[in-house]
Structures are given as C-alpha cells and as structure tokens.
PDB file of N, CA and C in Angstrom:
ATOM      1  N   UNK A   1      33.557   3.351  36.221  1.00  0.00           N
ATOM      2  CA  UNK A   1      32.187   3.129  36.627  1.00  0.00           C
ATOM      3  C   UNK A   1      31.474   4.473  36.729  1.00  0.00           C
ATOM      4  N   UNK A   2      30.247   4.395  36.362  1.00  0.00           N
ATOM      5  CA  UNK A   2      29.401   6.017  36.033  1.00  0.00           C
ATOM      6  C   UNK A   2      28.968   6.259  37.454  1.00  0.00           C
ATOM      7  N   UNK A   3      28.773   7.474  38.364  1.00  0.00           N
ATOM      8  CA  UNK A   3      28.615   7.670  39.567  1.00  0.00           C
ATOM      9  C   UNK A   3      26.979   7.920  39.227  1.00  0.00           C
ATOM     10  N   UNK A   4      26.481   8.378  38.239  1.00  0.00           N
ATOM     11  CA  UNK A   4      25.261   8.158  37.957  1.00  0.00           C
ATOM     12  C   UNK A   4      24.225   7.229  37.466  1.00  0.00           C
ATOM     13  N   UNK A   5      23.546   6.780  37.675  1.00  0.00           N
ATOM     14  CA  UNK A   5      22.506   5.645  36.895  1.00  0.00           C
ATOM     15  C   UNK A   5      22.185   6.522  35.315  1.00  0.00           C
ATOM     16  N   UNK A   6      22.792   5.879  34.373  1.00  0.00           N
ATOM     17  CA  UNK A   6      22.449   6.623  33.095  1.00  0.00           C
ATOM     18  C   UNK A   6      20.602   6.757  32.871  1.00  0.00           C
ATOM     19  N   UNK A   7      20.401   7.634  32.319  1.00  0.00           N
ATOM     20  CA  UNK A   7      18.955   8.168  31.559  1.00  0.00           C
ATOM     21  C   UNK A   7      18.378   7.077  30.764  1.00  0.00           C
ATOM     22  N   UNK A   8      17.324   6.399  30.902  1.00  0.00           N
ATOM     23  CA  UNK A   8      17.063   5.719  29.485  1.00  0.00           C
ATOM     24  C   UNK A   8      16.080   6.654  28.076  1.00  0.00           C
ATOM     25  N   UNK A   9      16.491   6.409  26.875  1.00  0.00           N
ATOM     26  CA  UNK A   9      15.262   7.506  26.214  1.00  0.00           C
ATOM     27  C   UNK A   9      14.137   7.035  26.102  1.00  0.00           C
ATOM     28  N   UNK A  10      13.857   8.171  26.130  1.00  0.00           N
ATOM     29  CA  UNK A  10      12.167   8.154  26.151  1.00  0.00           C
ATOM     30  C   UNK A  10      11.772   7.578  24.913  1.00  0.00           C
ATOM     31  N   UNK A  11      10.481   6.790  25.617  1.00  0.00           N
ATOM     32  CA  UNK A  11      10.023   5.467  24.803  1.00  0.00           C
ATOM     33  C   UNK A  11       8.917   5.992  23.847  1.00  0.00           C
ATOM     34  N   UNK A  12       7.586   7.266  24.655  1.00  0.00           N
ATOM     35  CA  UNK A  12       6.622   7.671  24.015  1.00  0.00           C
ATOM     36  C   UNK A  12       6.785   9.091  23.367  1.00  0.00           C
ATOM     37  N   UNK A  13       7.797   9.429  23.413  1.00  0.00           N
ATOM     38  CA  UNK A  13       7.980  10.828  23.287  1.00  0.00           C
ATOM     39  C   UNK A  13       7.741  11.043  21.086  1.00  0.00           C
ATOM     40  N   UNK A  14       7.320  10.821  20.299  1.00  0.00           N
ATOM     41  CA  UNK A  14       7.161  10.665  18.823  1.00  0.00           C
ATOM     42  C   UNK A  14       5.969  11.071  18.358  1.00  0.00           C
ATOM     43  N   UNK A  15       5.810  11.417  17.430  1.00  0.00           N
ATOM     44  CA  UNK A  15       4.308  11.961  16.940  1.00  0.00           C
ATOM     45  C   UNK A  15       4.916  12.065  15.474  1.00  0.00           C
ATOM     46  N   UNK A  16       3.395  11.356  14.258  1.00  0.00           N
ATOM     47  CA  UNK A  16       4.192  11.675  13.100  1.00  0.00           C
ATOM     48  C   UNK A  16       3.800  13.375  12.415  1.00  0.00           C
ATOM     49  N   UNK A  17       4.148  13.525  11.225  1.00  0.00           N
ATOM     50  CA  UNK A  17       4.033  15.121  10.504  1.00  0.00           C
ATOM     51  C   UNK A  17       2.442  14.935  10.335  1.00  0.00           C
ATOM     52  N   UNK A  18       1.837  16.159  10.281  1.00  0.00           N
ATOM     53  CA  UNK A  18       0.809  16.113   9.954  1.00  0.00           C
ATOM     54  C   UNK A  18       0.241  16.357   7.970  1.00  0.00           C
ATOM     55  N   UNK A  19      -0.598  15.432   7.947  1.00  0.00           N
ATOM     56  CA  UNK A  19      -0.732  14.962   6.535  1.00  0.00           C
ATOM     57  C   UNK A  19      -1.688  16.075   5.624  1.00  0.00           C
ATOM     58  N   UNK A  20      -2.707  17.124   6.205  1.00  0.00           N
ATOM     59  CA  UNK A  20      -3.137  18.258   5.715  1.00  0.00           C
ATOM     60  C   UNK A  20      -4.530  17.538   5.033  1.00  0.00           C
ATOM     61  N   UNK A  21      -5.472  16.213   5.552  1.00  0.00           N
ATOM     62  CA  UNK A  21      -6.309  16.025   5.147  1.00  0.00           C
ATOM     63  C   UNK A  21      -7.546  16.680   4.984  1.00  0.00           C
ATOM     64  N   UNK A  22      -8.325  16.823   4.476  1.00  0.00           N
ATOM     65  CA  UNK A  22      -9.695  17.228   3.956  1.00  0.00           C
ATOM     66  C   UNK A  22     -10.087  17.985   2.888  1.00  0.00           C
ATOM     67  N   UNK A  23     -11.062  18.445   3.164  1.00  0.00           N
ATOM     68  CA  UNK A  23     -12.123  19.548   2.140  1.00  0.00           C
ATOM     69  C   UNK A  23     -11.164  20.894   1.530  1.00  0.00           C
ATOM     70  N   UNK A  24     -10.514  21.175   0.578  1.00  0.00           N
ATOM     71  CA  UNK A  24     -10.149  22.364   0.210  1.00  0.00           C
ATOM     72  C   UNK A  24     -10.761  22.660  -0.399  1.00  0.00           C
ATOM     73  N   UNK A  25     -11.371  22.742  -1.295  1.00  0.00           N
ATOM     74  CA  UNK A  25     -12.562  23.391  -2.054  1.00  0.00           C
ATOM     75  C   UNK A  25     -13.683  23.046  -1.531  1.00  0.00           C
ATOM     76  N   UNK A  26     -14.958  24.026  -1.424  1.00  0.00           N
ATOM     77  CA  UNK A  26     -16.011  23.729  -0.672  1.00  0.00           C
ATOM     78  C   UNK A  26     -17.326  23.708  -1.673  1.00  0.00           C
ATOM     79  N   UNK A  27     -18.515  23.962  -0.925  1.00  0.00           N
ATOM     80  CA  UNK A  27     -19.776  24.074  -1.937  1.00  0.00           C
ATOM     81  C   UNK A  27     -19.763  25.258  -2.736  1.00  0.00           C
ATOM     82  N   UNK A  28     -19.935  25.668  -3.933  1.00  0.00           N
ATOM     83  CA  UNK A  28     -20.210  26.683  -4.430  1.00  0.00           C
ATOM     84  C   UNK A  28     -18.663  27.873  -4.651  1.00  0.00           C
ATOM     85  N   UNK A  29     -17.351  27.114  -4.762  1.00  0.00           N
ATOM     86  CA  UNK A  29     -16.009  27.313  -4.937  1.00  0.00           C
ATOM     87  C   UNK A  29     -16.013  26.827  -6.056  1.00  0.00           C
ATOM     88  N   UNK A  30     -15.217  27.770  -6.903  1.00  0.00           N
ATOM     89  CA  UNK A  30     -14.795  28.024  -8.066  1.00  0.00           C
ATOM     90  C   UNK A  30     -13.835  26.745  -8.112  1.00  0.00           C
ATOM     91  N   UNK A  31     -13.526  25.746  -9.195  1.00  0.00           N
ATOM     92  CA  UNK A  31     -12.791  24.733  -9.470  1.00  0.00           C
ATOM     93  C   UNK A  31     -11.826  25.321 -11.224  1.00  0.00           C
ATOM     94  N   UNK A  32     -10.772  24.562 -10.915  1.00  0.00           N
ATOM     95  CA  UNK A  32      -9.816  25.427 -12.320  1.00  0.00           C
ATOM     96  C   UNK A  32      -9.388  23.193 -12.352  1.00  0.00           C
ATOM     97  N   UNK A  33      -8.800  23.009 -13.595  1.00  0.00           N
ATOM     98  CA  UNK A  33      -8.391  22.201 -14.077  1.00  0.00           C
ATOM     99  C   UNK A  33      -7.381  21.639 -13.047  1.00  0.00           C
ATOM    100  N   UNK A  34      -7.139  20.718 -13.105  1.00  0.00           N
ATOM    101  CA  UNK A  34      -5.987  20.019 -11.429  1.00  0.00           C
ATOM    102  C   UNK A  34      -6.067  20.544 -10.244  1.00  0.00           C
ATOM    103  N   UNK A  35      -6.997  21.224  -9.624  1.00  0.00           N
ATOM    104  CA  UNK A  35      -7.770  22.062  -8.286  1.00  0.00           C
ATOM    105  C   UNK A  35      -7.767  20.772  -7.174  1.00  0.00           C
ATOM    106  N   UNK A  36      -6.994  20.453  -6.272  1.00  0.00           N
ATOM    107  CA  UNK A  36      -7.841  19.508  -5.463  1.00  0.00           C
ATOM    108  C   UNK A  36      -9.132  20.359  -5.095  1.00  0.00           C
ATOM    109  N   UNK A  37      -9.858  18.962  -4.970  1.00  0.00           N
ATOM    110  CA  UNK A  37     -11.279  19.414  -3.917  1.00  0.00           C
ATOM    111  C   UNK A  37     -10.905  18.564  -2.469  1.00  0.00           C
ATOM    112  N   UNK A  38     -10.930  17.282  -2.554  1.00  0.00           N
ATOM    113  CA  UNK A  38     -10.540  16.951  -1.144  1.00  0.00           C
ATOM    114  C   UNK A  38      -9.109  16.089  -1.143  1.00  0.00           C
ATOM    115  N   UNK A  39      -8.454  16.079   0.266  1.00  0.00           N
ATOM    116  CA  UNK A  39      -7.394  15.185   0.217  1.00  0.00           C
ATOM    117  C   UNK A  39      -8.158  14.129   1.375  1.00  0.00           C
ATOM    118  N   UNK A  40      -8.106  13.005   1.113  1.00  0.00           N
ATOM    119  CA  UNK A  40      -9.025  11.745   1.570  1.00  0.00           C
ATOM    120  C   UNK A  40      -7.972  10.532   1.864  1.00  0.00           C
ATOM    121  N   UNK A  41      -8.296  10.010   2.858  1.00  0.00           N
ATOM    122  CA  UNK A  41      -7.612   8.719   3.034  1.00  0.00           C
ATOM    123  C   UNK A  41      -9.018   7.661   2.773  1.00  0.00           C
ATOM    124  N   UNK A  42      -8.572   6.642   1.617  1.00  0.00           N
ATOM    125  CA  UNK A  42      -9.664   5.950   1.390  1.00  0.00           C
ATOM    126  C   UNK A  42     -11.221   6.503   0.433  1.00  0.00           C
ATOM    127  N   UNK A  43     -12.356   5.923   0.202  1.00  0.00           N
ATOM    128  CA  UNK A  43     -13.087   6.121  -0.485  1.00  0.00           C
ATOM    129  C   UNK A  43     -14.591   7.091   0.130  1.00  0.00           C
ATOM    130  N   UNK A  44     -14.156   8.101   1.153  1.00  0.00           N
ATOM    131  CA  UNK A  44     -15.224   8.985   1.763  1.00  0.00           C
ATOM    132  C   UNK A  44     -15.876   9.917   0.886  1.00  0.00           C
ATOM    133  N   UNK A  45     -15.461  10.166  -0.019  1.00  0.00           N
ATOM    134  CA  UNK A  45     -16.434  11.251  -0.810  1.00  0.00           C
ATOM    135  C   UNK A  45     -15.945  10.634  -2.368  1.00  0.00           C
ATOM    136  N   UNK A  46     -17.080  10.717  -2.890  1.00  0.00           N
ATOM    137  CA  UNK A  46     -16.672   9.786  -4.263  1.00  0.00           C
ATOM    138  C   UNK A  46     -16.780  10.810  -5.633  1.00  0.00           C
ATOM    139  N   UNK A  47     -16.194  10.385  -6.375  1.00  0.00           N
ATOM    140  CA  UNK A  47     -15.734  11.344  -8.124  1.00  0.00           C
ATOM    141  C   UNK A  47     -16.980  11.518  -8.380  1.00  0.00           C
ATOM    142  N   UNK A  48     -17.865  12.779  -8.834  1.00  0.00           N
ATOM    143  CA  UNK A  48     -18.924  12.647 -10.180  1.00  0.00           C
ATOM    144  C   UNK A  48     -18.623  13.583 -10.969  1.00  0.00           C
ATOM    145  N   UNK A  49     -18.972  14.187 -11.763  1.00  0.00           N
ATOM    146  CA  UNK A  49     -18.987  15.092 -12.951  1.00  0.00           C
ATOM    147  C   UNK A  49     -18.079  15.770 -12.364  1.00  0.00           C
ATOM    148  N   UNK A  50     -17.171  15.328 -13.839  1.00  0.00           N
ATOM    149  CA  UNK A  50     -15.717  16.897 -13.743  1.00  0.00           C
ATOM    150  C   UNK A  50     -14.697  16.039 -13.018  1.00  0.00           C
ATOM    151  N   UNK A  51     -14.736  15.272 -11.809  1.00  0.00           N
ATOM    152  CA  UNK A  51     -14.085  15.035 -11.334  1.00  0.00           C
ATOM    153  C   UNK A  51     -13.099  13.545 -11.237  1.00  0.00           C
ATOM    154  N   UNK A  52     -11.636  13.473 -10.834  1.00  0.00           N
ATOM    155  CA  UNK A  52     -11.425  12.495 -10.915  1.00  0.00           C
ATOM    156  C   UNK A  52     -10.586  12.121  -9.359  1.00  0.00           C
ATOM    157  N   UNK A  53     -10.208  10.648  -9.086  1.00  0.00           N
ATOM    158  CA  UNK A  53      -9.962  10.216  -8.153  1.00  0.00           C
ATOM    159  C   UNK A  53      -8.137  10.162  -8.466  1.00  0.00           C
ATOM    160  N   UNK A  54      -6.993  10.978  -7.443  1.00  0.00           N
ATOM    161  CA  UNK A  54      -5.794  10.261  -7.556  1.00  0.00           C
ATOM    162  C   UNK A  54      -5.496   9.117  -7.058  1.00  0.00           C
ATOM    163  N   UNK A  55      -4.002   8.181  -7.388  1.00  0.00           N
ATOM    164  CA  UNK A  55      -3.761   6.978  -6.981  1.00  0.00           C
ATOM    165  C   UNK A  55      -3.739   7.279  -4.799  1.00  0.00           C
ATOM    166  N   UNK A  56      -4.387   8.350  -4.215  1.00  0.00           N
ATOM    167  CA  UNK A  56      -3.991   8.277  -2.953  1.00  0.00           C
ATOM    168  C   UNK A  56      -5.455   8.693  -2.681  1.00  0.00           C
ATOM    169  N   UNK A  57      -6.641   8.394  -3.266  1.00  0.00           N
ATOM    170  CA  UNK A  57      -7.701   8.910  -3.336  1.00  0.00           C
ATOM    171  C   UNK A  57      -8.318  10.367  -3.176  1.00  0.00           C
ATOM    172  N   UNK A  58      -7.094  11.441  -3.949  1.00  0.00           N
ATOM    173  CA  UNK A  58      -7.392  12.944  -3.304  1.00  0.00           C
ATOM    174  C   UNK A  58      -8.300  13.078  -4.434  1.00  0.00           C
ATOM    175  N   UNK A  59      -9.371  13.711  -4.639  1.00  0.00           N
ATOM    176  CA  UNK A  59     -10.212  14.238  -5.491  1.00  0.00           C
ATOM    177  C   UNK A  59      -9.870  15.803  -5.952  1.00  0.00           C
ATOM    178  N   UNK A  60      -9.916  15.591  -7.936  1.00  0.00           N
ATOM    179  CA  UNK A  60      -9.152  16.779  -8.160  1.00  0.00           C
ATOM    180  C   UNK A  60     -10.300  16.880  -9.554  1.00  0.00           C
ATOM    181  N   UNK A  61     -10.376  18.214 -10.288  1.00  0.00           N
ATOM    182  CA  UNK A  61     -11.219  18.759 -10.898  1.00  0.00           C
ATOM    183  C   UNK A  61     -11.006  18.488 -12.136  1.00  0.00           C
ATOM    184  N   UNK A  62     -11.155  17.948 -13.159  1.00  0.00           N
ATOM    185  CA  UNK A  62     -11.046  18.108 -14.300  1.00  0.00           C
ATOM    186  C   UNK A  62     -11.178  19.042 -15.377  1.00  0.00           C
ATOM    187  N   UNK A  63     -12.220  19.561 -14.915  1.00  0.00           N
ATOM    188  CA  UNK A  63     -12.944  21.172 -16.085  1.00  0.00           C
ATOM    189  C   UNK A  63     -13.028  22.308 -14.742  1.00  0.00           C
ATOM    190  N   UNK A  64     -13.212  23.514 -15.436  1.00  0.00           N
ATOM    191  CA  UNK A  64     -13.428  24.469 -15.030  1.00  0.00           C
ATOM    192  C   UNK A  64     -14.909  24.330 -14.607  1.00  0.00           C
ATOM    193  N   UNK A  65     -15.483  25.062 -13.366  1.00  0.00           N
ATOM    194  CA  UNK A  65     -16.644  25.304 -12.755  1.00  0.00           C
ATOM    195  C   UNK A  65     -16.719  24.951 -11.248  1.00  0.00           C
ATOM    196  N   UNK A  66     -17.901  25.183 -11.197  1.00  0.00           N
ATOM    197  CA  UNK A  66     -18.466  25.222  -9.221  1.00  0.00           C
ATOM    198  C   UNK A  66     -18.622  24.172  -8.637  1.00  0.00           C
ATOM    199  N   UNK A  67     -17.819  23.768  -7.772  1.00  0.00           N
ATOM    200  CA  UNK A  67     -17.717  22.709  -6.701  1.00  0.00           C
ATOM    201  C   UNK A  67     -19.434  22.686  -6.077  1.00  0.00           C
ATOM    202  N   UNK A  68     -20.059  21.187  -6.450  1.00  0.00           N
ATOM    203  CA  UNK A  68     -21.221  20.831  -5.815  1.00  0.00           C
ATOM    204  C   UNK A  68     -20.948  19.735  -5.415  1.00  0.00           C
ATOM    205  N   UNK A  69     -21.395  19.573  -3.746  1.00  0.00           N
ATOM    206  CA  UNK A  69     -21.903  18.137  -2.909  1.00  0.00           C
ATOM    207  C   UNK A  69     -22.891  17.871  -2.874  1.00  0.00           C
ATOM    208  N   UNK A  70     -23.293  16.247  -3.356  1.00  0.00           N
ATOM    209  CA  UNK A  70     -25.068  16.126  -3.118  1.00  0.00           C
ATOM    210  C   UNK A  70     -25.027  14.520  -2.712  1.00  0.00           C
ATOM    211  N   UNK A  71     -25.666  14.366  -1.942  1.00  0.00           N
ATOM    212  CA  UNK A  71     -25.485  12.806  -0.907  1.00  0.00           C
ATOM    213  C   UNK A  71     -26.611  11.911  -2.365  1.00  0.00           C
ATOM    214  N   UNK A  72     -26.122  10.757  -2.228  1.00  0.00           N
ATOM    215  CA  UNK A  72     -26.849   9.639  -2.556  1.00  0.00           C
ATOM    216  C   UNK A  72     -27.045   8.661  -1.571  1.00  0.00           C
ATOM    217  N   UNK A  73     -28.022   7.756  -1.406  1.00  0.00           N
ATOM    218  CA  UNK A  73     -28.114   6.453  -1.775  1.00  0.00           C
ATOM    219  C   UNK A  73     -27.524   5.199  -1.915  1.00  0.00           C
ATOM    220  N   UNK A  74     -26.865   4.683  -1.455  1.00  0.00           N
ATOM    221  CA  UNK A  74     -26.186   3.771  -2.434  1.00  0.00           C
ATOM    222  C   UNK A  74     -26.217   2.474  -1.812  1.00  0.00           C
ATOM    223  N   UNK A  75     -26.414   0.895  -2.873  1.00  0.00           N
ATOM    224  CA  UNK A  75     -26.242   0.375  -1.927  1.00  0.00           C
ATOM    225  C   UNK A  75     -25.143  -0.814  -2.348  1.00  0.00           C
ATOM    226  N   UNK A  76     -24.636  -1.391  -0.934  1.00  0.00           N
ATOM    227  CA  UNK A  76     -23.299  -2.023  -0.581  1.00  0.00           C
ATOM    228  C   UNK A  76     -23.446  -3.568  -0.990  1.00  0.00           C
ATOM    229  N   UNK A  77     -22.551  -4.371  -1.279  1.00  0.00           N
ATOM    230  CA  UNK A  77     -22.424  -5.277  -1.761  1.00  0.00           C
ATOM    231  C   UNK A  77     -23.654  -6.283  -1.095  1.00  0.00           C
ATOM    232  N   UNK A  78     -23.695  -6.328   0.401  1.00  0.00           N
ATOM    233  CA  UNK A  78     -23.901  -7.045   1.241  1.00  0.00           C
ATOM    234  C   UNK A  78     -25.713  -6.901   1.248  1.00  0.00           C
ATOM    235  N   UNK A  79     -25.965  -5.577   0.423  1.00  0.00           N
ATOM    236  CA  UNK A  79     -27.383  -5.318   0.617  1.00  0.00           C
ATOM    237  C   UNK A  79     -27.535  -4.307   1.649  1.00  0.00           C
ATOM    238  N   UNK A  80     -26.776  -3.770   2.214  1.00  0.00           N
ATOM    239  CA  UNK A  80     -27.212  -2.859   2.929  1.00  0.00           C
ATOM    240  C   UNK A  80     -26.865  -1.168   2.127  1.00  0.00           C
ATOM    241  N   UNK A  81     -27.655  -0.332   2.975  1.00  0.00           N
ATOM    242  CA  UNK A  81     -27.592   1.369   2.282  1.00  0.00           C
ATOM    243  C   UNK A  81     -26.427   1.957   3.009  1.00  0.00           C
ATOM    244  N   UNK A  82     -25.695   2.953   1.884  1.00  0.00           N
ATOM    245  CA  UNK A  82     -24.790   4.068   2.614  1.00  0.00           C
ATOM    246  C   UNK A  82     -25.577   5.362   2.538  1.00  0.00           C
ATOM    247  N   UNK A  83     -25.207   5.961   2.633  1.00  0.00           N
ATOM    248  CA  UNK A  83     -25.325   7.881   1.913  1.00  0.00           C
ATOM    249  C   UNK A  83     -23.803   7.862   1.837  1.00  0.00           C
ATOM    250  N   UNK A  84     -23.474   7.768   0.394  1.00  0.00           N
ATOM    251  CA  UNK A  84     -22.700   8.462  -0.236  1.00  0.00           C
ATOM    252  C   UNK A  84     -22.634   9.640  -0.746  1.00  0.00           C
ATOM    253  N   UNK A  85     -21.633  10.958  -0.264  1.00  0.00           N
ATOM    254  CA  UNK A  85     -21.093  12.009  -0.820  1.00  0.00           C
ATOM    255  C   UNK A  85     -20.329  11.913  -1.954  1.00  0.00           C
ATOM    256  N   UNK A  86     -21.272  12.470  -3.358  1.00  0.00           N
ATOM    257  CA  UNK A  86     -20.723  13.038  -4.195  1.00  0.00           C
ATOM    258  C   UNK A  86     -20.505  13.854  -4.801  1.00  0.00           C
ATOM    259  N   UNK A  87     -18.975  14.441  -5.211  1.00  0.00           N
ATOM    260  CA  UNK A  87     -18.578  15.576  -5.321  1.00  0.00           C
ATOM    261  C   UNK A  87     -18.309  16.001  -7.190  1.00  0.00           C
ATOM    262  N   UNK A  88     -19.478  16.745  -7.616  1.00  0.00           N
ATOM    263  CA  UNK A  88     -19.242  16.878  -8.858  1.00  0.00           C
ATOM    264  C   UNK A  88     -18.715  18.596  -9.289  1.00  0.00           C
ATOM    265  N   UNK A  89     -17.995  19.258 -10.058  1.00  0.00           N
ATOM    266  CA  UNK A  89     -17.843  19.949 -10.751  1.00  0.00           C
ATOM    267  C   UNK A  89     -18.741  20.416 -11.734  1.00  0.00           C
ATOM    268  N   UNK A  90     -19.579  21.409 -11.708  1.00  0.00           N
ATOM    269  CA  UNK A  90     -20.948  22.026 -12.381  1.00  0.00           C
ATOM    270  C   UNK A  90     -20.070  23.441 -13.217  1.00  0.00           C
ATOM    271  N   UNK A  91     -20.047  22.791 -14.471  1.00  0.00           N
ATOM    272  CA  UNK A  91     -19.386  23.585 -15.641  1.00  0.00           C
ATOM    273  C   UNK A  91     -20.907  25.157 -15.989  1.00  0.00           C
ATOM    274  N   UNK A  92     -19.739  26.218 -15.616  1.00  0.00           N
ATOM    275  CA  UNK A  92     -20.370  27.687 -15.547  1.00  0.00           C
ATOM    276  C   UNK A  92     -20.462  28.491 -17.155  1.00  0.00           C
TER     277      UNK A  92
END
C-alpha cells in the first residue's frame, strides 16, 4: 500500500507548436519565383497578378517583381460587401 496519495497528471498543462502564420513579404518587397508572400489559414488575402494560392492557402509569387496590396470591393453571395485584400506581384 503507497504511504502517499499518488499525483494525478496534469490535465491543462499542453499547448500546440507554433504554426509561423502571416505576412512575409510586405508592400513594396522584392518577390523572386516560389517567394511566399503570406502564410494564411483560409481565404484572408486573395491571389491577383503574379500570384498563386497553395493547397493550405499560403500565397506564393509566380514572376519576379514588387509585392503590391490594394483592397477591393467585393460582393458575397448573400448580397452583402467585403473589402477584400488583394495581393498582386507588379513585374519591374
């Protein structure tokens, strides 16, 4: 018989790795061919010129040139407006 009451483990003690999301290339940053620009969970900043979307939605450069953001407009199925950020590649 244990003369001690055993420990139970700790229930909250966990945290997961951190995933390194956002903006790596910024406004007016030089872009090279496979460059991420952002790492994104989901559809927050959307592909335009130059650029394309991976299967995890990270946005990566296609051509050489200068990282530009310029908001749109846009509107949603339902009829209502967003401002969508889009992130195009401006060939130098």
């Amino acid at each position: 018989m244990a003369t001690a009451k055993s420990a139970g483990a700790a229930k909250y003690g966990r945290d997961s790795n951190p995933k390194y999301l956002g903006v790596k290339l910024h406004d007016g940053e030089e872009a090279r061919p496979g460059s991420i620009i952002i790492r994104q969970r989901g559809r927050h900043y959307i592909p335009g010129v130059n650029v394309k979307a991976g299967a995890d939605d990270t946005l990566y450069a296609v051509a050489t040139g200068t990282v530009k953001f310029i908001s749109k407009r846009k509107k949603r199925f339902d009829g209502n407006q967003r401002i969508a950020k889009i992130v195009n590649v401006v060939s130098t």
